[in-house]
PDB file of N, CA and C in Angstrom:
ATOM      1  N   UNK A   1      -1.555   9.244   2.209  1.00  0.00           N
ATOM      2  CA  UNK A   1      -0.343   9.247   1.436  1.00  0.00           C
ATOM      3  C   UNK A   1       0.180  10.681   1.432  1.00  0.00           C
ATOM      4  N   UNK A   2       1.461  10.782   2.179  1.00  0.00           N
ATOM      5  CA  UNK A   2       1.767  12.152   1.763  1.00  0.00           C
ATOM      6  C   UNK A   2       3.257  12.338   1.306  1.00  0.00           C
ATOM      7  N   UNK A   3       3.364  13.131   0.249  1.00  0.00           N
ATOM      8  CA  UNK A   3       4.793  12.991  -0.540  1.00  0.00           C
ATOM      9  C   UNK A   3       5.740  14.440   0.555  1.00  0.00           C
ATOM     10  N   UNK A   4       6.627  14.014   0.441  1.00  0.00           N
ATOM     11  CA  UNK A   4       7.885  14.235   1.064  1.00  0.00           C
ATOM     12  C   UNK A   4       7.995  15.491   0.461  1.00  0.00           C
ATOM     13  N   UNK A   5       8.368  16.666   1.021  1.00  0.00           N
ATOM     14  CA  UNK A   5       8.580  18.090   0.746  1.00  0.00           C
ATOM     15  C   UNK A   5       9.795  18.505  -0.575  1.00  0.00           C
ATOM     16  N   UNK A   6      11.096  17.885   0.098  1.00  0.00           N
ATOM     17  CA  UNK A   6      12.344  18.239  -0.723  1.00  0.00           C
ATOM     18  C   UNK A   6      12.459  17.057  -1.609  1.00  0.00           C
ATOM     19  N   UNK A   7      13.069  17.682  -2.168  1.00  0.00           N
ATOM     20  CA  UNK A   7      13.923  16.933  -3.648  1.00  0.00           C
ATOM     21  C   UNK A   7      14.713  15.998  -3.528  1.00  0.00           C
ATOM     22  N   UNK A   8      15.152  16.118  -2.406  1.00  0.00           N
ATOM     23  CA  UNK A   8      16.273  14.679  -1.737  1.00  0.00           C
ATOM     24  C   UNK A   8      15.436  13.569  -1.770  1.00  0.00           C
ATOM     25  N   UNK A   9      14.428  13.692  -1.366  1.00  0.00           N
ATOM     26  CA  UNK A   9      13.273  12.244  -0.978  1.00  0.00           C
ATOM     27  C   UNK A   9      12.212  12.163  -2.087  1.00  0.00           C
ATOM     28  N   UNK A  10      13.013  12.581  -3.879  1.00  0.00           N
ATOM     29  CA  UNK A  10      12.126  12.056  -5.187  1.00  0.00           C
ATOM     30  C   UNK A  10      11.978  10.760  -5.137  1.00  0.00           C
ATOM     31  N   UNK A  11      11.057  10.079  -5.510  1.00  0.00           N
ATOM     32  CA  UNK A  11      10.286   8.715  -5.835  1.00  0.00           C
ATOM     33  C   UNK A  11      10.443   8.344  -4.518  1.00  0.00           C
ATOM     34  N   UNK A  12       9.950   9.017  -2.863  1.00  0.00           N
ATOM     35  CA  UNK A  12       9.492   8.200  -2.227  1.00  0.00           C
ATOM     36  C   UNK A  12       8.397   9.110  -1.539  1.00  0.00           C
ATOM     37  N   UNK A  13       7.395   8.216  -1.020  1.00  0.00           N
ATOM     38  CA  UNK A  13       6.303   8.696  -0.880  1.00  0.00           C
ATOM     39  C   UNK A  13       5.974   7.935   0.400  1.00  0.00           C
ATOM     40  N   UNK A  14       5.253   8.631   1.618  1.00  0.00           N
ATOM     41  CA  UNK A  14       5.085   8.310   2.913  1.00  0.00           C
ATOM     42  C   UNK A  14       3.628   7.192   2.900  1.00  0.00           C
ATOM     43  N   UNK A  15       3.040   6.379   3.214  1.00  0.00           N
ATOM     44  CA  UNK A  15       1.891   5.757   3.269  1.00  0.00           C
ATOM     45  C   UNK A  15       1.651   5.089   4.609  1.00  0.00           C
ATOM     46  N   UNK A  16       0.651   6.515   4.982  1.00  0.00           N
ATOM     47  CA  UNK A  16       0.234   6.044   6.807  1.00  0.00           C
ATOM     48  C   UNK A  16      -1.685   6.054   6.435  1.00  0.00           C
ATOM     49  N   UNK A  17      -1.733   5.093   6.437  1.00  0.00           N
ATOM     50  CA  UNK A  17      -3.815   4.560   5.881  1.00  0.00           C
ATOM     51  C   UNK A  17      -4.052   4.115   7.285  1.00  0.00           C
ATOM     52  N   UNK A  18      -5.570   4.532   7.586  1.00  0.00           N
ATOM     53  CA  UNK A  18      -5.899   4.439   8.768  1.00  0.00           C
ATOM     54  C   UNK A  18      -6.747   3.273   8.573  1.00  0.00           C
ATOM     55  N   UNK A  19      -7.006   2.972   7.437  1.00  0.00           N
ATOM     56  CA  UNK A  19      -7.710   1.470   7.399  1.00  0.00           C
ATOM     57  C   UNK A  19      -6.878   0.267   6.576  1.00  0.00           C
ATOM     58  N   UNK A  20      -5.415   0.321   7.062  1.00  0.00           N
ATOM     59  CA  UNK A  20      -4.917  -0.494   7.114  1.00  0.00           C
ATOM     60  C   UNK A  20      -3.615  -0.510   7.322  1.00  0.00           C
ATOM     61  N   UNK A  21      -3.428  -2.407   7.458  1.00  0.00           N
ATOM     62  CA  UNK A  21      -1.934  -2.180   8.823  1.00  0.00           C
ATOM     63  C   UNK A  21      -0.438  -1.489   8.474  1.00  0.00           C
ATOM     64  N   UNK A  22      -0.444  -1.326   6.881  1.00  0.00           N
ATOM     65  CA  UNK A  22       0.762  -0.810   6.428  1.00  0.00           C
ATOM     66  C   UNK A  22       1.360   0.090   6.443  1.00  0.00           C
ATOM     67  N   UNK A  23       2.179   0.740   7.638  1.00  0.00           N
ATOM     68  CA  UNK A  23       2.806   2.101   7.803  1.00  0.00           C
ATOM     69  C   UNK A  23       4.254   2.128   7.329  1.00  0.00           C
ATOM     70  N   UNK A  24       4.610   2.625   6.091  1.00  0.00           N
ATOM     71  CA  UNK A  24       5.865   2.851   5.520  1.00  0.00           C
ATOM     72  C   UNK A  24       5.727   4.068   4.547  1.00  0.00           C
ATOM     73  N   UNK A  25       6.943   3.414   3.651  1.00  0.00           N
ATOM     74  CA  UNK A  25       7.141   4.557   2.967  1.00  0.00           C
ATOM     75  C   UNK A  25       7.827   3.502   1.368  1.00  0.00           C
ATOM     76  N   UNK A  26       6.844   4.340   0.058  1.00  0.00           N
ATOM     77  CA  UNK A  26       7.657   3.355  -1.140  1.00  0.00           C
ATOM     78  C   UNK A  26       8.139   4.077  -1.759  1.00  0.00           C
ATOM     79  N   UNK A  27       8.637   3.078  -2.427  1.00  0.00           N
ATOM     80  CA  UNK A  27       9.947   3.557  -3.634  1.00  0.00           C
ATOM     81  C   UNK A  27       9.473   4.032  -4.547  1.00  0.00           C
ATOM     82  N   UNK A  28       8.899   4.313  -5.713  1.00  0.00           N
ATOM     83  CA  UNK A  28       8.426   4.204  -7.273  1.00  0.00           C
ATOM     84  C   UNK A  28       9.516   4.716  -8.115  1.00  0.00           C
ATOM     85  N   UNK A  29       9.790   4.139  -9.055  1.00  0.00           N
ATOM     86  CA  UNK A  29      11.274   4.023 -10.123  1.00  0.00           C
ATOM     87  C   UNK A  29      10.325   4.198 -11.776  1.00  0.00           C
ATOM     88  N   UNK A  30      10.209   4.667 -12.533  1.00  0.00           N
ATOM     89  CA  UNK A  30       9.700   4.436 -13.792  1.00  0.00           C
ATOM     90  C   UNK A  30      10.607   5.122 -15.014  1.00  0.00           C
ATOM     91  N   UNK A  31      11.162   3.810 -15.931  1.00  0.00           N
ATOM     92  CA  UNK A  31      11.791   4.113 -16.787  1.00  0.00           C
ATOM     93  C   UNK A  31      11.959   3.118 -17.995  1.00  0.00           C
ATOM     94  N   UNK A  32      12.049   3.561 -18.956  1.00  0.00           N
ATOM     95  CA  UNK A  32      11.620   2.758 -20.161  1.00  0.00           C
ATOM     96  C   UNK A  32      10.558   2.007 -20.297  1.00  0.00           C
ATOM     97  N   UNK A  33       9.087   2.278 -19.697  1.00  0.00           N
ATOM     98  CA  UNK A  33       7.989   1.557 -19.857  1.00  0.00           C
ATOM     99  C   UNK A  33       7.778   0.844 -18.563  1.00  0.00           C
ATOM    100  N   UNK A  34       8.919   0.975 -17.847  1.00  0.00           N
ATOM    101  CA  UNK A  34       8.725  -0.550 -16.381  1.00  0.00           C
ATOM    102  C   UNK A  34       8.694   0.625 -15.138  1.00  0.00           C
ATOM    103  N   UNK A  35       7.817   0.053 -14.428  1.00  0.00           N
ATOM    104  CA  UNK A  35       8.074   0.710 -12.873  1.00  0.00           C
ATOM    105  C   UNK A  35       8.492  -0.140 -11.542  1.00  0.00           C
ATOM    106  N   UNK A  36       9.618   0.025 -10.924  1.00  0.00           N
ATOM    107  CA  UNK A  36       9.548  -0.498 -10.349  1.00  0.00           C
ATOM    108  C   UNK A  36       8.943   0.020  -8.926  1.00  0.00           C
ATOM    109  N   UNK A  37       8.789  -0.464  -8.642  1.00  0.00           N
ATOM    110  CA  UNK A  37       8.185  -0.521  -6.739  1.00  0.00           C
ATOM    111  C   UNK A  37       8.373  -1.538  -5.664  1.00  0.00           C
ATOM    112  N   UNK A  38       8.833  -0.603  -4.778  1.00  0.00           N
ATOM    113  CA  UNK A  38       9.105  -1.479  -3.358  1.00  0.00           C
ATOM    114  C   UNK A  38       8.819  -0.682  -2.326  1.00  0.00           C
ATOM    115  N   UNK A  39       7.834  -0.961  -1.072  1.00  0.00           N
ATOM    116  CA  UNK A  39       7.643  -1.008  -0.218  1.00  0.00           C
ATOM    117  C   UNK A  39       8.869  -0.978   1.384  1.00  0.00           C
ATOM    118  N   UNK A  40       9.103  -0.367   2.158  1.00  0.00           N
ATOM    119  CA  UNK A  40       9.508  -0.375   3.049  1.00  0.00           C
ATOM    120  C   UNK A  40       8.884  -0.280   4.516  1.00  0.00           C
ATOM    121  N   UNK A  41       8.523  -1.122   5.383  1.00  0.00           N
ATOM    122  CA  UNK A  41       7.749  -1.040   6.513  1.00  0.00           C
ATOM    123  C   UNK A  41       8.345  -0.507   7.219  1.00  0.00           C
ATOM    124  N   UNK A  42       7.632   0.569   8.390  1.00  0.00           N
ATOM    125  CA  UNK A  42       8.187   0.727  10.326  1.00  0.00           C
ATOM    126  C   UNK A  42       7.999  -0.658  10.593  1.00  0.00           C
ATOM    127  N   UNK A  43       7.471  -1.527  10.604  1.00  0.00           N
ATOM    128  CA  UNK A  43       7.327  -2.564  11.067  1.00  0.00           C
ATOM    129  C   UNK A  43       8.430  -3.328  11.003  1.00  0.00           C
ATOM    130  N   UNK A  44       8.853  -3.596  10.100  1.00  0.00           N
ATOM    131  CA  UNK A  44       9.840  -4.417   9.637  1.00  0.00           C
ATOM    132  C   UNK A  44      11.084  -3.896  10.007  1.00  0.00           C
ATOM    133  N   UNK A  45      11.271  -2.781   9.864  1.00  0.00           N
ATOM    134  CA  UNK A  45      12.844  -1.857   9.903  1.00  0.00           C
ATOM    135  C   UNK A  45      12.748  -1.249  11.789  1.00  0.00           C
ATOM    136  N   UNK A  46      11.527  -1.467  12.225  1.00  0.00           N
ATOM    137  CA  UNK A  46      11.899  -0.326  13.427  1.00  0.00           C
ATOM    138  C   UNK A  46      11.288   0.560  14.150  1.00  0.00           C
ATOM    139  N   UNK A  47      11.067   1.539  12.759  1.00  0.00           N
ATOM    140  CA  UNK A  47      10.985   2.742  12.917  1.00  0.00           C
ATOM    141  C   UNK A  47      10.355   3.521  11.742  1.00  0.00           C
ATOM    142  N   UNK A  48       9.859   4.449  11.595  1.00  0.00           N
ATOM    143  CA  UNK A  48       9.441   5.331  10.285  1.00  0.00           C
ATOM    144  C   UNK A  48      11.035   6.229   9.887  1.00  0.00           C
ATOM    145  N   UNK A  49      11.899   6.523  10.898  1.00  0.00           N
ATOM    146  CA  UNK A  49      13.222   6.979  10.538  1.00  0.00           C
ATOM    147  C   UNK A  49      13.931   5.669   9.686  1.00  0.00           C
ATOM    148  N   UNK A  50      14.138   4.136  10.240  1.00  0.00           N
ATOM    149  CA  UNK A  50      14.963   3.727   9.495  1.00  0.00           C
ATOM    150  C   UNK A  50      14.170   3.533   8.629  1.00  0.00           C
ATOM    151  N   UNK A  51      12.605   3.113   8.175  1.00  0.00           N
ATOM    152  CA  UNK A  51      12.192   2.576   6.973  1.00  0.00           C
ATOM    153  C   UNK A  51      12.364   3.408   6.345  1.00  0.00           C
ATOM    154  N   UNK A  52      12.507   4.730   6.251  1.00  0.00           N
ATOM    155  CA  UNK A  52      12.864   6.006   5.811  1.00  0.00           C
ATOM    156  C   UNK A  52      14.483   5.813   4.729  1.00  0.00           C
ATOM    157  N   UNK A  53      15.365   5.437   5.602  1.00  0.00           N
ATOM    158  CA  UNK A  53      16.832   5.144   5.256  1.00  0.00           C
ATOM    159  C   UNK A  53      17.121   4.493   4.928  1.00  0.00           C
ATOM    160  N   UNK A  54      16.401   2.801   5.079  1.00  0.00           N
ATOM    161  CA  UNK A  54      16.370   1.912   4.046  1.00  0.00           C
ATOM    162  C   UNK A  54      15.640   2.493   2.424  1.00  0.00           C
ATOM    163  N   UNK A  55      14.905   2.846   2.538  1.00  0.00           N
ATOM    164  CA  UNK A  55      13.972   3.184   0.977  1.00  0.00           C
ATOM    165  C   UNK A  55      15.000   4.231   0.402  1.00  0.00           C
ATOM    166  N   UNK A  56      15.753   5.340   1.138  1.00  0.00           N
ATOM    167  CA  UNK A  56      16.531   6.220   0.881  1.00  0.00           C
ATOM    168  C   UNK A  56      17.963   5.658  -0.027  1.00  0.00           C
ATOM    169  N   UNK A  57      18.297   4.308   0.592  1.00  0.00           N
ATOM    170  CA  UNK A  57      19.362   3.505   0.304  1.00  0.00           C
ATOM    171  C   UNK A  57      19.145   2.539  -1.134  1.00  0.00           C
ATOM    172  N   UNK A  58      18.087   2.061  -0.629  1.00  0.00           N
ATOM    173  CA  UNK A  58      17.351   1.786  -1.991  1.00  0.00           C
ATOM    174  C   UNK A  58      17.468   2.226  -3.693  1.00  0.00           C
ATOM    175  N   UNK A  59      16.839   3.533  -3.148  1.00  0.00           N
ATOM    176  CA  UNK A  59      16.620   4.575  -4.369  1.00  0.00           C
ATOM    177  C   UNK A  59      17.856   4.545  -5.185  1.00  0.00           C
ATOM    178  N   UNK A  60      18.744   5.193  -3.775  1.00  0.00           N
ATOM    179  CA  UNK A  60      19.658   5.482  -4.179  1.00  0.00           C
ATOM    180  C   UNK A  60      20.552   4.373  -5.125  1.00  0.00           C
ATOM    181  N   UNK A  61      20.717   3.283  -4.779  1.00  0.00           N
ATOM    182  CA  UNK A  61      21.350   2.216  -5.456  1.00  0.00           C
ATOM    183  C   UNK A  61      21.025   2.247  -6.577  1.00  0.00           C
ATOM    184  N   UNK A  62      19.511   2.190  -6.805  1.00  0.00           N
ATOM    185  CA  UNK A  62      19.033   1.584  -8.212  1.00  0.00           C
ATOM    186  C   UNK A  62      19.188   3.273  -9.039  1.00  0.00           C
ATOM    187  N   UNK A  63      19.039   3.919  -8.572  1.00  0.00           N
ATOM    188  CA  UNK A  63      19.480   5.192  -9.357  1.00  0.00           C
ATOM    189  C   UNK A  63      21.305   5.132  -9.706  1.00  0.00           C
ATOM    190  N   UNK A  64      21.637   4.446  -9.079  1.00  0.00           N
ATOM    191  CA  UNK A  64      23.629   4.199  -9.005  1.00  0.00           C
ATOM    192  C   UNK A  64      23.578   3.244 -10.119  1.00  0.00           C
ATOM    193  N   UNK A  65      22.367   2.111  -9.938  1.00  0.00           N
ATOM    194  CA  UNK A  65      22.719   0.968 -11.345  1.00  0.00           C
ATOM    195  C   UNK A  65      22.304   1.558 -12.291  1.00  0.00           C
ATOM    196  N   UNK A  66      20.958   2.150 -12.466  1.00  0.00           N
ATOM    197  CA  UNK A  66      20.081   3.183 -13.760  1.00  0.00           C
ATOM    198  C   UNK A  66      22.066   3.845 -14.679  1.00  0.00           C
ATOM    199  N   UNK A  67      22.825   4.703 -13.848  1.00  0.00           N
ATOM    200  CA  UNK A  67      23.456   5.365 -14.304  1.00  0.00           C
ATOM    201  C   UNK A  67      24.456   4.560 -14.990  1.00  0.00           C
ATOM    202  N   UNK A  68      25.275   2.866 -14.413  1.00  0.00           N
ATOM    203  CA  UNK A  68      26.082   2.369 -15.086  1.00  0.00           C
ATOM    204  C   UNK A  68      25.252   1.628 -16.305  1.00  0.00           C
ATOM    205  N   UNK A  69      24.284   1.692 -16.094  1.00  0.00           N
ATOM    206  CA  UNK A  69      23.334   0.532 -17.497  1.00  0.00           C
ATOM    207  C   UNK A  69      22.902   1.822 -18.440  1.00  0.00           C
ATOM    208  N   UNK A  70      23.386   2.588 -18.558  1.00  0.00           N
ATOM    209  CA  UNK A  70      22.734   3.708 -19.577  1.00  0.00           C
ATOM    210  C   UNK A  70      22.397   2.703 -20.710  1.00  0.00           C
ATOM    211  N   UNK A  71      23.724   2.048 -21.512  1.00  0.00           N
ATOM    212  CA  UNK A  71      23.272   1.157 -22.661  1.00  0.00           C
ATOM    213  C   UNK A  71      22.393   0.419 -22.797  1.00  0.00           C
ATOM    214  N   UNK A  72      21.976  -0.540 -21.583  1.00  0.00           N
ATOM    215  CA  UNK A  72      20.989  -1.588 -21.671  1.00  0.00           C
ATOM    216  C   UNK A  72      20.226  -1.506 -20.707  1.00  0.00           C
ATOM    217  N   UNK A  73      19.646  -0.287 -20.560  1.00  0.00           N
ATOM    218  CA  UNK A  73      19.152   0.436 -19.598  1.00  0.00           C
ATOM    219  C   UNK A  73      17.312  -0.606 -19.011  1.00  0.00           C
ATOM    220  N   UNK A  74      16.931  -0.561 -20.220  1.00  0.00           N
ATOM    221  CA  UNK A  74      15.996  -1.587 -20.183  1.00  0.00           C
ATOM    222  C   UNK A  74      15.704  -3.185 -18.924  1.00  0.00           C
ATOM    223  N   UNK A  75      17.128  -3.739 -20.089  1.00  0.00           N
ATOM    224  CA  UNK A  75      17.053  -4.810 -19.522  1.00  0.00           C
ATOM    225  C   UNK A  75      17.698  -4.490 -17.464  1.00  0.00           C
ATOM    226  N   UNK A  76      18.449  -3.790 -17.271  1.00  0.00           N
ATOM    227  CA  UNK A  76      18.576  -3.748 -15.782  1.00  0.00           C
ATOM    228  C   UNK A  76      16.964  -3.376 -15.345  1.00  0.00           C
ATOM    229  N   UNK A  77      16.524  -2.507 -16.006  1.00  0.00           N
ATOM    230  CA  UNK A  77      14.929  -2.451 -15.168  1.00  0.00           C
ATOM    231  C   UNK A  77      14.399  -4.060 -15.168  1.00  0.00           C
ATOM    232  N   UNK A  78      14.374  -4.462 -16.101  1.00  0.00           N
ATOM    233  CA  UNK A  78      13.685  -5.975 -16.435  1.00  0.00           C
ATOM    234  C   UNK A  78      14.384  -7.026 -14.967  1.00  0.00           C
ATOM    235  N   UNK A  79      15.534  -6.224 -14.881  1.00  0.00           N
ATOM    236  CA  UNK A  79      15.997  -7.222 -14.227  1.00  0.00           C
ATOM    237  C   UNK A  79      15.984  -7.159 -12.421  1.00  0.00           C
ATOM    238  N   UNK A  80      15.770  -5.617 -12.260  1.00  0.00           N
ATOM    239  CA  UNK A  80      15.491  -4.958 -10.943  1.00  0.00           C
ATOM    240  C   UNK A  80      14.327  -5.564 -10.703  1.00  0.00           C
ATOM    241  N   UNK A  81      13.149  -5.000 -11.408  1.00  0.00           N
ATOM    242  CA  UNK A  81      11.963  -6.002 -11.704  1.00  0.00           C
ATOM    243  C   UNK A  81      11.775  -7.259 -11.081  1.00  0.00           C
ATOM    244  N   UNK A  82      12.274  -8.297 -12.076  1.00  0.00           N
ATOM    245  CA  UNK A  82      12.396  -9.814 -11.356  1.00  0.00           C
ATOM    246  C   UNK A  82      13.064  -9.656  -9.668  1.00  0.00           C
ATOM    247  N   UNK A  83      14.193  -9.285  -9.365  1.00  0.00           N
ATOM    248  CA  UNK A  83      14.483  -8.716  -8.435  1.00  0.00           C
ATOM    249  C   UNK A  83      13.378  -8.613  -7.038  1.00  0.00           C
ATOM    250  N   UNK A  84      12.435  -7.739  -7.504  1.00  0.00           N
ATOM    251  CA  UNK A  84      11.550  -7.070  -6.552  1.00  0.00           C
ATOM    252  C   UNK A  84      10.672  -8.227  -6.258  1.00  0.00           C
ATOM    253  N   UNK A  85       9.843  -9.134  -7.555  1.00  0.00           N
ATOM    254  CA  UNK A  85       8.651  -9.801  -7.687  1.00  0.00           C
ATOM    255  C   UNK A  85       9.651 -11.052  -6.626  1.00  0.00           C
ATOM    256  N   UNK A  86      10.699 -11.911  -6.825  1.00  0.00           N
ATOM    257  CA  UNK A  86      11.321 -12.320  -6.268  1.00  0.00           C
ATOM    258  C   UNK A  86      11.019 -12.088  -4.560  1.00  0.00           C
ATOM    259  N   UNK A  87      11.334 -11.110  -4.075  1.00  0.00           N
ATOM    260  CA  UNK A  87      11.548 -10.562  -2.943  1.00  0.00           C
ATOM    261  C   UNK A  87       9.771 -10.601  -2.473  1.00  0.00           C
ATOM    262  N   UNK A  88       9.190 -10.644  -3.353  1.00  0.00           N
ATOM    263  CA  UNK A  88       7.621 -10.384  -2.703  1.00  0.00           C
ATOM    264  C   UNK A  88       7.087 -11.886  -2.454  1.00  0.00           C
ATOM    265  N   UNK A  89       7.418 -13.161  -3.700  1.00  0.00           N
ATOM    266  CA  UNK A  89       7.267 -14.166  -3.810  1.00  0.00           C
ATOM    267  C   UNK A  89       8.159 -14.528  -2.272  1.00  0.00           C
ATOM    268  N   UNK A  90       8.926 -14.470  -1.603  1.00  0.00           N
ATOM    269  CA  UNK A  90       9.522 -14.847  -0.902  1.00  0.00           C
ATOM    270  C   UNK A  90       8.766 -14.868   0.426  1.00  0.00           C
ATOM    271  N   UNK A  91       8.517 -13.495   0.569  1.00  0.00           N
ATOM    272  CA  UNK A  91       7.946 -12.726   1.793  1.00  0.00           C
ATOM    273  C   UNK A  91       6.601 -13.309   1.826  1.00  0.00           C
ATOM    274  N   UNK A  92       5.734 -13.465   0.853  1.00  0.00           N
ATOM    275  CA  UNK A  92       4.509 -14.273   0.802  1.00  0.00           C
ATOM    276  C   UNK A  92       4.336 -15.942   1.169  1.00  0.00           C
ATOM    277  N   UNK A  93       5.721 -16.565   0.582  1.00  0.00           N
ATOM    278  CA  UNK A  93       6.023 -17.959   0.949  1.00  0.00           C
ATOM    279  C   UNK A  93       6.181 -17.858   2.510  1.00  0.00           C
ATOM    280  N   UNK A  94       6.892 -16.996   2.926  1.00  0.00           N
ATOM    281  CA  UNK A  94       7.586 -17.030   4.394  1.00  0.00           C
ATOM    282  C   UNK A  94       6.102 -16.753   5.074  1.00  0.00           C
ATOM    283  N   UNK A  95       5.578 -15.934   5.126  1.00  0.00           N
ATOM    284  CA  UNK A  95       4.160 -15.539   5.602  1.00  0.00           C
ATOM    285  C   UNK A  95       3.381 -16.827   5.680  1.00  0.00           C
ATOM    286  N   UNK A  96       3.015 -17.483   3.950  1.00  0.00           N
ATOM    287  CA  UNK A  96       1.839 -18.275   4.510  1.00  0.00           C
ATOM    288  C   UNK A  96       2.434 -19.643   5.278  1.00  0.00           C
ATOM    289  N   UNK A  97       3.889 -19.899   5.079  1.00  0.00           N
ATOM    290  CA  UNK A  97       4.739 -20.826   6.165  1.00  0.00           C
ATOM    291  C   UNK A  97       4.303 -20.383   7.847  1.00  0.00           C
ATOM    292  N   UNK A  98       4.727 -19.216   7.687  1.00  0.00           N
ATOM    293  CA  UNK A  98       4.339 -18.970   9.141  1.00  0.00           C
ATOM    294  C   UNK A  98       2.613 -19.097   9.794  1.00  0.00           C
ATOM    295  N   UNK A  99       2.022 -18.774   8.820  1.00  0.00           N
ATOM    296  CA  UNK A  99       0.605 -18.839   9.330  1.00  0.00           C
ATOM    297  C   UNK A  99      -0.025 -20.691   9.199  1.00  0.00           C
ATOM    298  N   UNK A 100       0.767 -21.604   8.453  1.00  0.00           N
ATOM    299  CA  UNK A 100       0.225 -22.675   8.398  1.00  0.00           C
ATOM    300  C   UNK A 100       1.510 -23.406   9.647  1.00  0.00           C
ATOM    301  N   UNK A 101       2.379 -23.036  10.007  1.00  0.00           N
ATOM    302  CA  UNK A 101       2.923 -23.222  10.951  1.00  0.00           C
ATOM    303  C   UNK A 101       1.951 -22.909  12.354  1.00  0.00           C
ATOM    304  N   UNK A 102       1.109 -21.448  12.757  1.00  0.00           N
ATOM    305  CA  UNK A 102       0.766 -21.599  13.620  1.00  0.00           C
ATOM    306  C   UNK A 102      -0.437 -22.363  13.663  1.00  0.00           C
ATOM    307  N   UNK A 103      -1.145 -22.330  12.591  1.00  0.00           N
ATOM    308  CA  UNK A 103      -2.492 -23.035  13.087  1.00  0.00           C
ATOM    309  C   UNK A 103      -2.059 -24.698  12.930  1.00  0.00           C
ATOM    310  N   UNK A 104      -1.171 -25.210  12.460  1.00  0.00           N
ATOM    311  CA  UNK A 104      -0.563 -26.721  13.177  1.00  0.00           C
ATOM    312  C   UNK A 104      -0.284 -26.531  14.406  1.00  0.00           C
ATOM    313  N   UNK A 105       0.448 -25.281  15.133  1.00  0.00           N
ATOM    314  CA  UNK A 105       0.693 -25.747  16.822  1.00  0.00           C
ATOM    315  C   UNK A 105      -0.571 -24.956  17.491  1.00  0.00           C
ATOM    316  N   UNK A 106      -1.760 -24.488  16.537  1.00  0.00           N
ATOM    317  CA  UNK A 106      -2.554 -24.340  17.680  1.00  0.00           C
ATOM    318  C   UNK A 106      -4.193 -25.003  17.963  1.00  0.00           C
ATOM    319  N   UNK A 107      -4.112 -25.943  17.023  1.00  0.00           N
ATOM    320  CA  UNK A 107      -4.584 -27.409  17.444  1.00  0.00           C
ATOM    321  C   UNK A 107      -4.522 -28.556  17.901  1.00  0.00           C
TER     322      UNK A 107
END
């Protein structure tokens, strides 16, 4: 895990583990008690440059909503939140679809 030098690239952090398959880079967001986190793969995006610019884009957004929800600042985390778990529930459905998809065509 190694964190990013400048100040431009706060709350993202590089994660290249040699004992395991996940080479990206995550988000971490923490405010009013909630953290959020999201993950960005080379795998998925490309490249370690775009997973880079996606997570960059990211940040940036939810730091753009953080600023219009000052008032109910909370509930947008609560709601970024669901958001994320959403997006993981998805990616996990799609996954074990795909893996019970192949072992039906490879019997």
């Amino acid at each position: 895990m190694n964190p990013l030098p400048d100040m431009k690239n706060k709350n993202i952090t590089r994660y290249t583990y040699e004992n395991t398959d996940f080479l990206g880079w995550r988000v971490s967001i923490q405010r009013c008690g909630r953290i959020i986190t999201r993950y960005f793969s080379d795998l998925q995006y490309g490249s370690e440059e775009e997973s880079l610019q996606q997570a960059l884009d990211y940040r940036d957004e939810v730091f753009a909503q953080m600023a219009r929800h000052k008032n109910d600042l909370p509930e947008y985390m609560d709601t970024e939140l669901e958001h994320v778990q959403e997006l993981l529930r998805q990616k996990e459905s799609g996954l074990l679809q795909h893996l019970h998809h192949r072992r039906g065509s490879d019997g």
